[in-house]
Protein backbone atom coordinates (compact mmCIF):
# COMPACT_ATOMS: atom_id res chain seq x y z
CA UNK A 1 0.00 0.00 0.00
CA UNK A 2 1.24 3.65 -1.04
CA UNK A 3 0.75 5.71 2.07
CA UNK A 4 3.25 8.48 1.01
CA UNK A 5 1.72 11.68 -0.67
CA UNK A 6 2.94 15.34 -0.90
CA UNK A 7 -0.22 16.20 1.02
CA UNK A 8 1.23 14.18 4.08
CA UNK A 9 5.41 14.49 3.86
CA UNK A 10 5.68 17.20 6.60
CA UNK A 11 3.49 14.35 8.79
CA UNK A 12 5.54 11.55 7.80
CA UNK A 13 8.69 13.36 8.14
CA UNK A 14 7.83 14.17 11.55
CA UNK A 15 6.73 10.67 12.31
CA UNK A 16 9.59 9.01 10.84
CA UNK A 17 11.13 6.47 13.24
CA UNK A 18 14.76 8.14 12.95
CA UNK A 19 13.53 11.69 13.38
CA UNK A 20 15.22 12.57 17.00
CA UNK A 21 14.92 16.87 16.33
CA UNK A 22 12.84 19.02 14.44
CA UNK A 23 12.42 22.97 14.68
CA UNK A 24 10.18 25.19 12.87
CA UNK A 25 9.73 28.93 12.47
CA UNK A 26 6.39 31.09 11.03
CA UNK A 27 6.71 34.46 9.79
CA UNK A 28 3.95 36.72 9.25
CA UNK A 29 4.02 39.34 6.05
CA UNK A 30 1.63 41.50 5.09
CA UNK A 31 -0.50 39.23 2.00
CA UNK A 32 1.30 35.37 3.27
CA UNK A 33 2.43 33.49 6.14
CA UNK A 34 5.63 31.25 5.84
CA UNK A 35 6.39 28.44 7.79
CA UNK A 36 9.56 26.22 7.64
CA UNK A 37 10.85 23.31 9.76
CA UNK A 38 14.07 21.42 9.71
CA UNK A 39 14.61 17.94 10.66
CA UNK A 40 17.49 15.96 11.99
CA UNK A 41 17.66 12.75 10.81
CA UNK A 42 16.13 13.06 7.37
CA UNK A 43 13.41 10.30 6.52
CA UNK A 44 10.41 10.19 4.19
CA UNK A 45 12.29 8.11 1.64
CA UNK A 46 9.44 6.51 -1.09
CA UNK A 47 8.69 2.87 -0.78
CA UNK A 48 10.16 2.44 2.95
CA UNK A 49 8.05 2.32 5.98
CA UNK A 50 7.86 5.06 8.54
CA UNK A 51 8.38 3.12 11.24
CA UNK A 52 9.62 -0.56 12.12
CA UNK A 53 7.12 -2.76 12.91
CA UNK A 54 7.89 -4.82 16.51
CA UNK A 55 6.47 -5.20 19.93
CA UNK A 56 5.35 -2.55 21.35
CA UNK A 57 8.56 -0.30 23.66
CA UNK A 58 10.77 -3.35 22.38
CA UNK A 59 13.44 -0.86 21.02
CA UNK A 60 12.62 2.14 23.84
CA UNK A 61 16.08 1.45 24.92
CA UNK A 62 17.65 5.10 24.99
CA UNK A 63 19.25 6.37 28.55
CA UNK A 64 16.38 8.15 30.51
CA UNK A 65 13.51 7.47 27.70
CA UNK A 66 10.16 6.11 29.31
CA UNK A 67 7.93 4.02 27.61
CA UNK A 68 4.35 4.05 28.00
CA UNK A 69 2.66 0.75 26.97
CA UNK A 70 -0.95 2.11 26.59
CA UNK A 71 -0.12 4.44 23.76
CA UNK A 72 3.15 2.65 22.52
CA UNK A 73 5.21 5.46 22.04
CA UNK A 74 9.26 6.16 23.68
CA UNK A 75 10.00 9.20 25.21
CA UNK A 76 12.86 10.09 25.20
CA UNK A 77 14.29 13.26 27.15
């Protein structure tokens, strides 16, 4: 299944397994708005999967991340 689309790449890039940092900034001008973010650890690559599949906090493994089961996601400090 294709699940990548230009109307989702900011998403996925944000949600990308390897994505550890991102930082955006919004300006306001007089007749647009523009917004820009940068990510560390680049990702969204065509064809691959965003994340890989596993048990749920098996790879939560970082010093001082915490792991909560009920939502599956690693948080890491």
């Amino acid at each position: 299944m294709q699940v990548f689309s230009r109307d989702v790449g900011h998403y996925t890039q944000m949600v990308w397994q390897s994505s550890r940092e991102l930082g955006c900034g919004v300006k306001v001008c007089d007749k647009f708005v523009l917004a820009g973010c940068q990510y560390q650890r680049r990702g969204n690559f065509i064809g691959a999967d965003i994340y890989e599949k596993g048990n749920t906090c098996s790879m939560c493994n970082c010093p001082q991340c915490h792991c909560d089961p009920g939502v599956g996601l690693c948080d890491a400090p």
